[in-house]
Protein backbone atom coordinates (compact mmCIF):
# COMPACT_ATOMS: atom_id res chain seq x y z
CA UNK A 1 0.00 0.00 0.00
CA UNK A 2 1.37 3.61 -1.33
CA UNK A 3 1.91 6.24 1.49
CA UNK A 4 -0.71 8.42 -0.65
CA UNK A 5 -2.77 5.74 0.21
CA UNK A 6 -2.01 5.68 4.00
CA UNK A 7 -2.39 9.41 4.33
CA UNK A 8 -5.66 9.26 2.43
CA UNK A 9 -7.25 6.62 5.40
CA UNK A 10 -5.84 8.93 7.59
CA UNK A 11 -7.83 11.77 6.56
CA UNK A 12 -11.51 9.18 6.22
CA UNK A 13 -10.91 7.91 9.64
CA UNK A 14 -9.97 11.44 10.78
CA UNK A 15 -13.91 12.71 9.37
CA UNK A 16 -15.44 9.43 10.83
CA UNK A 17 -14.31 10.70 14.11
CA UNK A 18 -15.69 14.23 13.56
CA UNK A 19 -18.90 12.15 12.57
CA UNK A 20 -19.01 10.36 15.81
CA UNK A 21 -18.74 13.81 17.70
CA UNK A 22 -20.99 15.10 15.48
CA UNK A 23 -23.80 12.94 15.80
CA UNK A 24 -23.19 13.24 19.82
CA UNK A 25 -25.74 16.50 19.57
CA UNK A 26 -28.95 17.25 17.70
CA UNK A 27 -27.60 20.33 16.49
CA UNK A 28 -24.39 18.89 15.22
CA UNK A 29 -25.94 15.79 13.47
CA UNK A 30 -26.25 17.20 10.37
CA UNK A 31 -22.56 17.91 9.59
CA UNK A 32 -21.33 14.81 11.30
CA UNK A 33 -23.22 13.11 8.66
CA UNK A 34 -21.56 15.25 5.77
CA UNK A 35 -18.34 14.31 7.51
CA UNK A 36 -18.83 10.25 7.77
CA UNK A 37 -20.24 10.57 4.19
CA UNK A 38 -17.10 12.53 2.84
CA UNK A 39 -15.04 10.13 4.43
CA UNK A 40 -16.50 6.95 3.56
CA UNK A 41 -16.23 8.69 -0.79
CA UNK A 42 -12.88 9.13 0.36
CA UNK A 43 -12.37 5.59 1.28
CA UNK A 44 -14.25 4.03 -1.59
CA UNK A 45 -11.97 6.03 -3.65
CA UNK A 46 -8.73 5.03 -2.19
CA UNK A 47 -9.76 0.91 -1.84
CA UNK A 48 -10.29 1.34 -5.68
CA UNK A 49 -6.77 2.68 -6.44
CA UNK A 50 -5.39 -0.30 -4.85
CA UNK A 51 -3.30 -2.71 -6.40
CA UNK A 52 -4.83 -5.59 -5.37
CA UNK A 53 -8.21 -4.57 -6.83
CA UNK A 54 -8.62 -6.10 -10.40
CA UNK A 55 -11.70 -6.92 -11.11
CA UNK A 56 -13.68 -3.50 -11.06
CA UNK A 57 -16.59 -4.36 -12.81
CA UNK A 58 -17.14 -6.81 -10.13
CA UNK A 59 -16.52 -4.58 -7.48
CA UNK A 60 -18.71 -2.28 -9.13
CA UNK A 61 -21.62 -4.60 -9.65
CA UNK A 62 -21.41 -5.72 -6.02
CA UNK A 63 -21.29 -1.48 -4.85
CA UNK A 64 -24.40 -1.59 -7.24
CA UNK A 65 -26.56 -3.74 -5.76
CA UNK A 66 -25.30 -2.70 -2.15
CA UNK A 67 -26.36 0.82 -3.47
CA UNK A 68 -29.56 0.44 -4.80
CA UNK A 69 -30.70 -2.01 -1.53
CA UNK A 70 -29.89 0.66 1.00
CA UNK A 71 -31.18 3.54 -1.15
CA UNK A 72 -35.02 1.72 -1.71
CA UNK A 73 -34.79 0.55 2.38
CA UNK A 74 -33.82 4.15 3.44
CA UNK A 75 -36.62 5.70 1.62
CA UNK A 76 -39.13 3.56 2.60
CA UNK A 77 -38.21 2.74 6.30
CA UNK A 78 -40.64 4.32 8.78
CA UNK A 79 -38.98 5.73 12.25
CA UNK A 80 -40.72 3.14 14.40
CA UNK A 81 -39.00 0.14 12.24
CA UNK A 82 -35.24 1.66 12.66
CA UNK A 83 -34.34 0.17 15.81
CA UNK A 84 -35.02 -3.19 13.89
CA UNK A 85 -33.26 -1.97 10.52
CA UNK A 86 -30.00 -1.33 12.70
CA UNK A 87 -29.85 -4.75 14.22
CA UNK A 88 -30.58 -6.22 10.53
CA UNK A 89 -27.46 -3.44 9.63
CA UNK A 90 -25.05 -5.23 12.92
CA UNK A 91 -26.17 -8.58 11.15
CA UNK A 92 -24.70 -7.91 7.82
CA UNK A 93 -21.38 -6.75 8.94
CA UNK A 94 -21.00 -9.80 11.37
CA UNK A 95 -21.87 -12.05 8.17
CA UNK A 96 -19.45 -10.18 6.43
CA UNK A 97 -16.56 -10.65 8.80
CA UNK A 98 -17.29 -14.50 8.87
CA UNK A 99 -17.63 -14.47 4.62
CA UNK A 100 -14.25 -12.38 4.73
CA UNK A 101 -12.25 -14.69 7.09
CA UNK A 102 -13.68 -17.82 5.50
CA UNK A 103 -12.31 -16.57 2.32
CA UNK A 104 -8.99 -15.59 3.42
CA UNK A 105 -8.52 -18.80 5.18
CA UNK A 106 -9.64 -21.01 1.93
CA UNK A 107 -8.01 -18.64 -0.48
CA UNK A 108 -5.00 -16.76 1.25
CA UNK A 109 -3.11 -15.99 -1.89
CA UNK A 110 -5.81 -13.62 -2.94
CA UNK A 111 -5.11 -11.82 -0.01
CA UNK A 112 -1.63 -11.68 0.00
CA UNK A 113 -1.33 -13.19 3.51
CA UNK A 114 0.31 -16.25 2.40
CA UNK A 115 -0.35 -19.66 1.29
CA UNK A 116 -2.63 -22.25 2.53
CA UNK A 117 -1.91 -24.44 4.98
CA UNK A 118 1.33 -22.48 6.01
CA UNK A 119 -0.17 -18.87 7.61
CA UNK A 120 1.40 -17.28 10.50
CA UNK A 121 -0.46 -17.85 14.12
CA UNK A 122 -1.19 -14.08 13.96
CA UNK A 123 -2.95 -14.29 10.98
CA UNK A 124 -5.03 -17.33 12.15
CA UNK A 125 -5.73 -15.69 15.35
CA UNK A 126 -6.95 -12.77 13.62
CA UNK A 127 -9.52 -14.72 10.84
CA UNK A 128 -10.69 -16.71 14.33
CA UNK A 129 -11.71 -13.96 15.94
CA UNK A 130 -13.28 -12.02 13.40
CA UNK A 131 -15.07 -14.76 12.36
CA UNK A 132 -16.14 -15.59 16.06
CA UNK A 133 -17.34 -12.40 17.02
CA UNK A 134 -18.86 -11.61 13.53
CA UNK A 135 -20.78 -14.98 13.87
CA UNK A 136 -22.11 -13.97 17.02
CA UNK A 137 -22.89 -10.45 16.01
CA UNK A 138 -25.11 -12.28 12.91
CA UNK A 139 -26.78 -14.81 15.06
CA UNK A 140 -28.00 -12.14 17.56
CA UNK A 141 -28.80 -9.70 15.57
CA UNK A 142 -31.28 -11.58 13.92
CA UNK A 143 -32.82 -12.38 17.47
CA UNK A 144 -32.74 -8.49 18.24
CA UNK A 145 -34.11 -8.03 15.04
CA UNK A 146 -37.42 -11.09 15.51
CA UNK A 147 -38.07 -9.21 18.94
CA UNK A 148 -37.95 -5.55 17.99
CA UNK A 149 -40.25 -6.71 14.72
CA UNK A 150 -42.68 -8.77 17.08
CA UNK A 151 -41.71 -12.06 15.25
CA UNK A 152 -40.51 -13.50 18.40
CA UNK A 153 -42.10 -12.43 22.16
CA UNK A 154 -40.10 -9.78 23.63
CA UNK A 155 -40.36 -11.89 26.87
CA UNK A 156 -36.99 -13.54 28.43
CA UNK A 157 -36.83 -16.67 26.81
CA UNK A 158 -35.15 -18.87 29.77
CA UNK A 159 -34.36 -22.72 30.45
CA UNK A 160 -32.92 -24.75 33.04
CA UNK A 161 -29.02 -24.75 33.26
CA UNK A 162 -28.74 -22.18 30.00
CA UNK A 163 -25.79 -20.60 31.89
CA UNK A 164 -23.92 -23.72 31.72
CA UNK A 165 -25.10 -24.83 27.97
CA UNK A 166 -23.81 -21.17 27.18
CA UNK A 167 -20.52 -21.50 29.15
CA UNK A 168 -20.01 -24.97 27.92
CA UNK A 169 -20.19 -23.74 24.04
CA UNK A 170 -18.07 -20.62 24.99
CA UNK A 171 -15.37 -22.60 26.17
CA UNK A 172 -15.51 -25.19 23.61
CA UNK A 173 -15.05 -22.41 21.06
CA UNK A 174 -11.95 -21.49 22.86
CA UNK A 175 -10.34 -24.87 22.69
CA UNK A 176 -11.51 -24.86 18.82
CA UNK A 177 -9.76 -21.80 18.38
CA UNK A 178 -7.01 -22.40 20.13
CA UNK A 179 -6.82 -25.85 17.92
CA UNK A 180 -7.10 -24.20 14.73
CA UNK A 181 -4.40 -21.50 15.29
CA UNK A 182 -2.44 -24.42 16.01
CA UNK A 183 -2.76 -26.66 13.26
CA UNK A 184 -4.73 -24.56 10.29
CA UNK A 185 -7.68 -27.00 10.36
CA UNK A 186 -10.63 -25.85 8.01
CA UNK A 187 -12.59 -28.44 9.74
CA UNK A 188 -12.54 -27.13 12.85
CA UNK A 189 -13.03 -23.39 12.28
CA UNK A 190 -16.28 -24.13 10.25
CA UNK A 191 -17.15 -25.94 13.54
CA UNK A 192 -15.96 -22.64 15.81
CA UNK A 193 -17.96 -20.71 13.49
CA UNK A 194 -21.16 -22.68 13.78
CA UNK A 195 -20.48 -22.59 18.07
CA UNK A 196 -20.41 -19.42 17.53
CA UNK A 197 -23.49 -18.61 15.49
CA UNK A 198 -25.29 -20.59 18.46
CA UNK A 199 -24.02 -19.16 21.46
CA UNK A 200 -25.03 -16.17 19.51
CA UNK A 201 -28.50 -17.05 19.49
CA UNK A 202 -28.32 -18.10 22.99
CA UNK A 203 -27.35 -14.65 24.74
CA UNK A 204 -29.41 -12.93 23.17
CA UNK A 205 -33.07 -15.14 23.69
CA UNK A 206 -32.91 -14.69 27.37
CA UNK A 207 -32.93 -11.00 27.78
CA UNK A 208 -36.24 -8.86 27.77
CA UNK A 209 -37.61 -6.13 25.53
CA UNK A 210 -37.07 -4.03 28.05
CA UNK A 211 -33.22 -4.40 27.67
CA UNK A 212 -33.27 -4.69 24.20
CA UNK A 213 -32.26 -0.63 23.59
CA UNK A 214 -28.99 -1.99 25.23
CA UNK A 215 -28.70 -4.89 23.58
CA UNK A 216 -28.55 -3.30 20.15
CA UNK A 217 -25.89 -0.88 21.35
CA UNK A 218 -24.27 -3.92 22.24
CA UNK A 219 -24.07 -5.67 19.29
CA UNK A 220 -23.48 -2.21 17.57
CA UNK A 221 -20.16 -2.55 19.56
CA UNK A 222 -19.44 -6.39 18.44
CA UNK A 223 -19.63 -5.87 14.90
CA UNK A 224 -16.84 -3.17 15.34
CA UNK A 225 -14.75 -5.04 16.92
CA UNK A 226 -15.41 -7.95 14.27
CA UNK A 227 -14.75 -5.50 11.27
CA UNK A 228 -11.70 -4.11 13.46
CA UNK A 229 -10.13 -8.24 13.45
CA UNK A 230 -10.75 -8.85 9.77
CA UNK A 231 -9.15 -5.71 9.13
CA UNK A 232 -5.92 -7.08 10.06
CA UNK A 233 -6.27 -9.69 8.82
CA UNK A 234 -6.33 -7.70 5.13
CA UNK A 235 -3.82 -5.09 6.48
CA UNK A 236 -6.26 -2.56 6.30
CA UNK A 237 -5.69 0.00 8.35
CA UNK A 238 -9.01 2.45 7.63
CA UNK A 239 -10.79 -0.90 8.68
CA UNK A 240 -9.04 -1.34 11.97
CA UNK A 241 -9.73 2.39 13.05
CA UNK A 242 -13.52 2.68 12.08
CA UNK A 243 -14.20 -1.27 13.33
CA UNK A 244 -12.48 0.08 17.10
CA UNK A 245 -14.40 3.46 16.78
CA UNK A 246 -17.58 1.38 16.54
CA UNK A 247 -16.40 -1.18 18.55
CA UNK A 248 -15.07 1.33 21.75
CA UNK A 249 -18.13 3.78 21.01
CA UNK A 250 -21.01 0.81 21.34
CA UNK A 251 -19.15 -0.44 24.46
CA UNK A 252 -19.36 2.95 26.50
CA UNK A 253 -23.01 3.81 25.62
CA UNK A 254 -23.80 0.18 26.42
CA UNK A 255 -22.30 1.02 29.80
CA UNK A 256 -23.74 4.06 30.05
CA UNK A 257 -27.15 3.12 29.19
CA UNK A 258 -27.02 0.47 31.54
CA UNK A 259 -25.77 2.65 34.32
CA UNK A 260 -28.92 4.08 33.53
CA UNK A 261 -31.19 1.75 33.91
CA UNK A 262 -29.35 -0.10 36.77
CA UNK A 263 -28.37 -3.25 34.86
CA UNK A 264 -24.87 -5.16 35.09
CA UNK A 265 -23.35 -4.54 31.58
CA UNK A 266 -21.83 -8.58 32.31
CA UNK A 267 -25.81 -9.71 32.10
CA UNK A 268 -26.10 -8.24 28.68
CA UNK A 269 -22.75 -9.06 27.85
CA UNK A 270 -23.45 -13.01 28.84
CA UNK A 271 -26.94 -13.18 28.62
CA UNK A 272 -28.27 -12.47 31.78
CA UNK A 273 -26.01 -14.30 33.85
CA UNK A 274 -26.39 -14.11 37.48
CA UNK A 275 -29.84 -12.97 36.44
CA UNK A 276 -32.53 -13.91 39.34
CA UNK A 277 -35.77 -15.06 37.87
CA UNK A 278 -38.62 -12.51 38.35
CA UNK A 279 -42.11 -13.92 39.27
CA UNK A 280 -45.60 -12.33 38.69
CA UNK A 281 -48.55 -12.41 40.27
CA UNK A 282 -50.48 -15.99 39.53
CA UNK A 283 -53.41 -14.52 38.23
CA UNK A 284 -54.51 -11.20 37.42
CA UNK A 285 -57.35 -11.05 39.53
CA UNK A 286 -60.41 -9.32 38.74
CA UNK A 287 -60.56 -5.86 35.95
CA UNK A 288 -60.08 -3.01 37.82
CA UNK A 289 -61.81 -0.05 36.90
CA UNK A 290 -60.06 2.69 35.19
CA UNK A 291 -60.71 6.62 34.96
CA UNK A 292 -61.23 7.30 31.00
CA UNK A 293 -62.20 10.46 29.24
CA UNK A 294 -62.34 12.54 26.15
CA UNK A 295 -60.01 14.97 24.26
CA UNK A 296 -62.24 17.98 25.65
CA UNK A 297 -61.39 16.91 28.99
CA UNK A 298 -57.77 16.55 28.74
CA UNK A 299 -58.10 19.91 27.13
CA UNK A 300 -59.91 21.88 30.24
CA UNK A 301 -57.32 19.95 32.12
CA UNK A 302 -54.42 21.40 30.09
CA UNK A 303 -55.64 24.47 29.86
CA UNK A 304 -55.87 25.12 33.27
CA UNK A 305 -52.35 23.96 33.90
CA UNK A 306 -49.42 26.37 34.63
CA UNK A 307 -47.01 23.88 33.77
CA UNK A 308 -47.07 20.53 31.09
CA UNK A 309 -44.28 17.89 30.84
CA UNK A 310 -44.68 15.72 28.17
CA UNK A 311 -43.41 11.80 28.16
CA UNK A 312 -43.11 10.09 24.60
CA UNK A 313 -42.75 6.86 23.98
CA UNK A 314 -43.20 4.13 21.53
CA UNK A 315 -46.54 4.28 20.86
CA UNK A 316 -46.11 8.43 19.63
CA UNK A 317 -43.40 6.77 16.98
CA UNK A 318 -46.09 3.66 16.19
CA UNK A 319 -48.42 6.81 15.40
CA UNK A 320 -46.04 9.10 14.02
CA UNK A 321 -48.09 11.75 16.26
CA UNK A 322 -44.78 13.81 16.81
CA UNK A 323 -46.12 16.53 14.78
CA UNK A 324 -49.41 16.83 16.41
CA UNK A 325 -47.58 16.79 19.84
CA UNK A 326 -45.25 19.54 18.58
CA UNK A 327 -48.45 21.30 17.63
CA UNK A 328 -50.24 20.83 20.70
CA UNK A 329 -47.43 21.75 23.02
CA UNK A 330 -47.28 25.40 20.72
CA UNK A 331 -50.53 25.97 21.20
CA UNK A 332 -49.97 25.44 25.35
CA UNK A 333 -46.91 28.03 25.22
CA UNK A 334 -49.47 30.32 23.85
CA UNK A 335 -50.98 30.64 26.16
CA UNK A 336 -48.24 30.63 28.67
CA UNK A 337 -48.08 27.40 29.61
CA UNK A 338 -44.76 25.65 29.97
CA UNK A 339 -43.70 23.02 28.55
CA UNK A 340 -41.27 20.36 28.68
CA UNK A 341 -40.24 16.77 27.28
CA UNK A 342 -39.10 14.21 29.63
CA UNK A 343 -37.09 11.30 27.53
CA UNK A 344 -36.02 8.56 28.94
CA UNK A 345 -32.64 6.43 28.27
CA UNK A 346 -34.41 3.61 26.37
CA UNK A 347 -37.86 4.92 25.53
CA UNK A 348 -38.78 3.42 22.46
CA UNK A 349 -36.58 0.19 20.61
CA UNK A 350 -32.89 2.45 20.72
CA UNK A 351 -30.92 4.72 21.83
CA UNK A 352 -31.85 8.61 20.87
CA UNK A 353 -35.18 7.13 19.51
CA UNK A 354 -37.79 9.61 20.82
CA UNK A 355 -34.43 12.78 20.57
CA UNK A 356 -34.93 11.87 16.33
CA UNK A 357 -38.29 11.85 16.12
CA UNK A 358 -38.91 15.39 18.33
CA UNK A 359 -36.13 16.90 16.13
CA UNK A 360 -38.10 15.82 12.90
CA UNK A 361 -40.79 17.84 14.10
CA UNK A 362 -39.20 21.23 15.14
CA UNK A 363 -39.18 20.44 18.16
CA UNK A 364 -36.76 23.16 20.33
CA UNK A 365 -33.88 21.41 21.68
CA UNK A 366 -33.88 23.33 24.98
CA UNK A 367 -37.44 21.63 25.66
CA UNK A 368 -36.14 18.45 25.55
CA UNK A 369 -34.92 17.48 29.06
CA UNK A 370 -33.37 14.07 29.98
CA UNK A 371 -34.34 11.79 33.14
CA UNK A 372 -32.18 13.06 35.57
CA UNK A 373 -32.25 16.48 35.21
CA UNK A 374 -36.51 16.66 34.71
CA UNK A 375 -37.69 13.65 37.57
CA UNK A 376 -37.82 15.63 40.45
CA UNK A 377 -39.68 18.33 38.55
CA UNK A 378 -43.21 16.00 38.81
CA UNK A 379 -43.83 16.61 41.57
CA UNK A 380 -44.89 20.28 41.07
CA UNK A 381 -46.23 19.96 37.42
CA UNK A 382 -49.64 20.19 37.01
CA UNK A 383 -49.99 17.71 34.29
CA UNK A 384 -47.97 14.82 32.86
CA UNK A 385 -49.18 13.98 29.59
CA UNK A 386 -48.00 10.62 28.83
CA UNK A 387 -48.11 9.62 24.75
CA UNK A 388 -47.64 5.80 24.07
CA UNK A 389 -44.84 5.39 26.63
CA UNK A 390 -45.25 2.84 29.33
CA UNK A 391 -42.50 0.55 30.97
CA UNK A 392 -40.83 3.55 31.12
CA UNK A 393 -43.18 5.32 33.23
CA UNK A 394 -43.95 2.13 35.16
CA UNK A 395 -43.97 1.99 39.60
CA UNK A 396 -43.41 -1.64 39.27
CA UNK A 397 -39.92 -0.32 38.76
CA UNK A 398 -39.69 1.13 42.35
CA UNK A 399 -41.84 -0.94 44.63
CA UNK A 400 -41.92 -4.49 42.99
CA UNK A 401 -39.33 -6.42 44.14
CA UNK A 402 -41.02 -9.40 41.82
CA UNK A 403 -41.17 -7.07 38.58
CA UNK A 404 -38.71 -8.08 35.49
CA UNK A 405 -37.89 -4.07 35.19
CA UNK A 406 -37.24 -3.55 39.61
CA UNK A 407 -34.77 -1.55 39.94
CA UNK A 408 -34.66 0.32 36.48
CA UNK A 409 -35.20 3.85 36.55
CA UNK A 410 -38.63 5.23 35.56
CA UNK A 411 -40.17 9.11 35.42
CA UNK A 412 -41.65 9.94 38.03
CA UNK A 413 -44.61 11.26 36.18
CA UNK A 414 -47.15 9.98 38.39
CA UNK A 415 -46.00 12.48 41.43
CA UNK A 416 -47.46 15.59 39.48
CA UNK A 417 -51.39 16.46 39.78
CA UNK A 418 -53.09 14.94 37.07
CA UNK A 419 -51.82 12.73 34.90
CA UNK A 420 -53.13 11.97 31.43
CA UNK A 421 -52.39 8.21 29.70
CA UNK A 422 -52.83 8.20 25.56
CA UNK A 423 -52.65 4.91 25.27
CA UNK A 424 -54.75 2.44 22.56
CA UNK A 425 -55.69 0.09 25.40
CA UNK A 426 -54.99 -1.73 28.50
CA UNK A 427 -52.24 -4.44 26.70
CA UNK A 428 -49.12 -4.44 28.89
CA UNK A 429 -46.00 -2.52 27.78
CA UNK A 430 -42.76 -4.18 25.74
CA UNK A 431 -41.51 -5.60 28.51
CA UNK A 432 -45.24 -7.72 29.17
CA UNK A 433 -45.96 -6.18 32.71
CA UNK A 434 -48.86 -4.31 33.83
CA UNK A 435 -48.94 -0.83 34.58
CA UNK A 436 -49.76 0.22 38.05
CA UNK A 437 -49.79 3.93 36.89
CA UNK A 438 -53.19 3.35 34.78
CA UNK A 439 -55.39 2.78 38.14
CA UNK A 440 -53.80 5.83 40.14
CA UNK A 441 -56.52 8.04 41.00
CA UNK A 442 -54.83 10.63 39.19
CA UNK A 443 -54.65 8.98 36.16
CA UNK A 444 -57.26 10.03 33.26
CA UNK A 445 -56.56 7.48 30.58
CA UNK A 446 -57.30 8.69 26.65
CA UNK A 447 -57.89 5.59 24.66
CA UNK A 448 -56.79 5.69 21.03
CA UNK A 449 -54.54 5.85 18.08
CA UNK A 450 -52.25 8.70 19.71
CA UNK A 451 -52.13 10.99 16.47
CA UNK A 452 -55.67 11.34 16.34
CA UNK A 453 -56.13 11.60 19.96
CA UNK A 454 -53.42 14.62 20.11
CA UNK A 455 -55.38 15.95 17.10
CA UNK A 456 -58.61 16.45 18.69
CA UNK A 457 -56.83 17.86 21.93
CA UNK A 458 -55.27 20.30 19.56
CA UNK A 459 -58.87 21.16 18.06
CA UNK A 460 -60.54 21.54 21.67
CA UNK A 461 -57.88 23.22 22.67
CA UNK A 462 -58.19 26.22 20.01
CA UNK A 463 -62.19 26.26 21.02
C-alpha cells in the first residue's frame, strides 16, 4: 500500500471521528453526517486505487446492488422500524466478517497473507476472531431483530441450566480456536464458526424487551470489533480504526445506558447471567376499573395547567403523532403554559429514539430534558401527559421487588397532579408487565390511536 494511500485513510478515519462527535448532539448531526459521508467517498476512492483490486466491474456490480438495496430501504423505512433496521445493519457486517475470514482462510493468496496451509499464528488468530465475534454479532442480531419486529415475544426466553449450555459452548469455542491456530484445520473453524453462530442465538433469547435498547448498542459494539479483526487480517488500516471506533463507542453507551437503567453490563454481555428469575402475580385477579375520558377533557385539564411535561414513547413513533404533539405543546406556550419533554434512556426500541423523532418535528432542543435532570420536577407539574410510553413510566420499577424491570429507573410522572395516559388500550408494555400507573386516582386514561387523539386535543384546545 502507497503512502498516498495511508495518508488518504488517515484523513476518512480522521472525518469518521468528527462524525461520531458530530452525531453526539442534535444540532451537530447534520454535519457529522456530511463528515462520515465525505469520508466513507474518500475511502471508496482510495480501496479502488489499490493494487490488489482487479476486477472493477465486479466490485462495481457488487457497490451496485449494495447501493440500490440501501437507497429503496432508506426511503421507505418508517422511524418506528429503525431500531429493527440497525440490528438487521449489525447482522450484515458480522456475516461479512465470517464471509471475509472464510475466504482468506480457503483462499490466502488472494489476499496476500500467504499460502494455505502455512499462515502465520497471527494471521489465524486474527480470521478466528473475526469470524467468532462476527458470527455472534449475525446470530444475535437476527434475534434483536425477531423481537424488535414482534416475530418472536419480547419476553426472556429462559431454560434450566442455560448458563452452563452457554458456558459450555463458549469454552468449547476457545479450545476450537485455540486448535485451529495451532494446526490450520478448516474443519474445525467451520465448527468454531457454527459454536459461535449458536451461542449467539443463545445470549441474546434470554434477555427482555425491556433491555433490548442496550442490547442493540451492544451488538453495535461487536460488529466493530469484528470489522476491526478482519481488518488485520487484510492489512487494512481504515478498517481497523472505524471497526475500534464502533467497537469502543457501542461499548461505553452500552455502559452508560445500563448505568442508567441499573443493569450489570456482564448480564447483557453473557446473557443475563447471574440474572434472578422474576415472578408475577399468579393470576390477574379481577378488571379493575379505570378513569377514562375525552379529548375535551384533557383539554380543560391542560388548559388550566401552569405547567405541562410531556413523556413520549413508543406508541407516539407507532403513530407518528410527533407533529401533532409539537403542535399541541405550541398551542400550550401560547398561552403561557410551559412546557417540557421528559425522555427517557431507552424509551422506544434504541438509543436517541424519541431525541430523532422530536427533532423531525421542530421540536426546540432546549425543551427536551433528559431523566435526571426533569424527575424531580413532577412533583410540582400540574400535568404529565404521557403519549404511548409505558414501561418507562412504570412503579413496578420502584416498589416491585417481583417485577422483570425492579430496579430500572422510571419518570416519576405519576408524582405531578393529574396525569393523562394516551394509550390504545390496557395491553401491557414491551416488557409484558402491567402498569400500576393506569389505576392511580390521578390517572385520566385517553384511549386511542395517539395521532388522532393529540389531534382532537389540539382542536378543543383552540375552542
Amino acid at each position: 500500500m502507497s503512502d498516498s494511500a495511508y495518508l488518504l485513510y488517515l484523513l476518512a478515519s480522521v472525518l469518521f471521528i468528527l462524525a461520531l462527535k458530530g452525531l453526539s448532539s442534535p444540532e451537530t448531526a447534520r454535519r457529522g453526517n456530511v463528515y462520515g459521508m465525505i469520508g466513507m467517498a474518500i475511502a471508496i476512492f482510495t480501496t479502488f486505487n489499490l493494487p490488489s483490486i482487479s476486477n472493477y466491474g465486479l466490485t462495481i456490480f457488487g457497490i451496485a446492488i449494495g447501493g440500490v438495496i440501501g437507497t429503496v430501504v432508506a426511503r421507505k423505512i418508517q422511524m418506528t422500524a429503525m431500531p429493527q433496521l440497525v440490528a438487521a445493519f449489525h447482522s450484515l457486517v458480522g456475516m461479512a466478517a465470517v464471509l471475509i475470514a472464510s475466504a482468506a482462510l480457503w483462499s490466502p493468496e488472494s489476499y496476500g497473507i500467504g499460502s494455505s496451509g502455512h499462515l502465520h499464528v497471527g494471521r489465524l488468530i486474527e480470521m478466528s476472531l473475526g469470524a467468532v465475534i462476527g458470527a455472534i454479532t449475525f446470530s444475535g442480531s437476527v434475534i434483536a431483530f425477531a423481537k424488535l419486529q414482534g416475530i418472536m415475544s419480547g419476553k426472556p426466553l429462559r431454560f434450566s441450566g442455560q448458563h452452563m449450555v452457554n458456558a459450555a459452548v463458549g469454552g468449547a469455542i476457545l479450545l476450537l480456536l485455540i486448535i485451529f491456530c495451532s494446526n490450520e484445520s478448516q474443519s474445525v473453524f467451520v465448527l468454531m464458526t457454527l459454536l459461535a453462530f449458536a451461542i449467539g442465538f443463545l445470549l441474546i433469547v434470554p434477555i427482555g424487551g425491556a433491555d433490548m435498547p442496550v442490547v442493540v448498542s451492544m451488538l453495535n459494539s461487536y460488529s466493530g470489533w469484528a470489522a476491526s479483526g478482519i481488518g488485520f487480517t487484510l492489512g487494512n488500516p481504515l478498517l481497523i480504526i472505524t471497526g475500534a471506533l464502533v467497537g469502543s463507542s457501542g461499548a461505553i453507551l452500552s455502559y452508560i445506558m445500563c448505568k442508567a437503567m441499573n443493569r450489570s453490563i456482564i448480564n447483557v454481555i453473557f446473557g443475563g447471567f447471574g440474572h434472578v428469575a422474576a415472578t408475577q402475580a399468579a393470576s390477574a385477579g379481577p378488571e379493575r376499573p379505570v378513569k377514562s375520558g375525552s379529548a375535551e377533557d384533557a383539554a380543560f385539564l391542560l388548559k388550566n395547567a401552569s405547567s405541562v411535561i410531556i413523556v413520549p414513547g413508543y406508541g407516539m413513533a407507532v403513530a407518528q403523532a410527533q407533529h401533532a404533539l409539537r403542535e399541541m405543546a405550541e398551542t400550550l406556550e401560547k398561552e403561557g403554559i410551559k412546557v417540557r419533554y421528559a425522555i427517557h434512556p431507552v424509551a422506544g426500541r434504541m438509543p436517541g429514539h424519541m431525541n430523532v423523532l422530536l427533532a423531525e418535528a421542530n421540536v426546540p432542543y432546549d425543551s427536551v430534558v433528559e431523566l435526571e435532570e426533569i424527575n424531580n420536577d413532577f412533583g410540582t407539574t400540574d400535568v404529565a401527559f404521557v403519549i404511548g410510553a409505558n414501561d418507562v413510566t412504570n412503579p413496578a420499577a420502584k416498589n416491585n421487588p417481583a417485577s422483570p424491570i425492579y430496579g430500572m429507573p422510571v419518570l416519576d410522572v405519576g408524582n405531578a397532579k393529574t396525569v393523562i395516559f394516551i394509550k390504545r388500550g390496557m395491553a401491557a408494555g414491551y416488557a409484558g408487565i402491567e402498569n400500576e400507573l393506569f389505576y392511580q386516582d390521578n390517572t385520566m386514561m385517553l384511549f386511542g390511536d395517539a395521532k388522532k387523539v393529540t389531534e382532537e386535543l389540539v382542536k378543543a384546545l383552540k375552542h
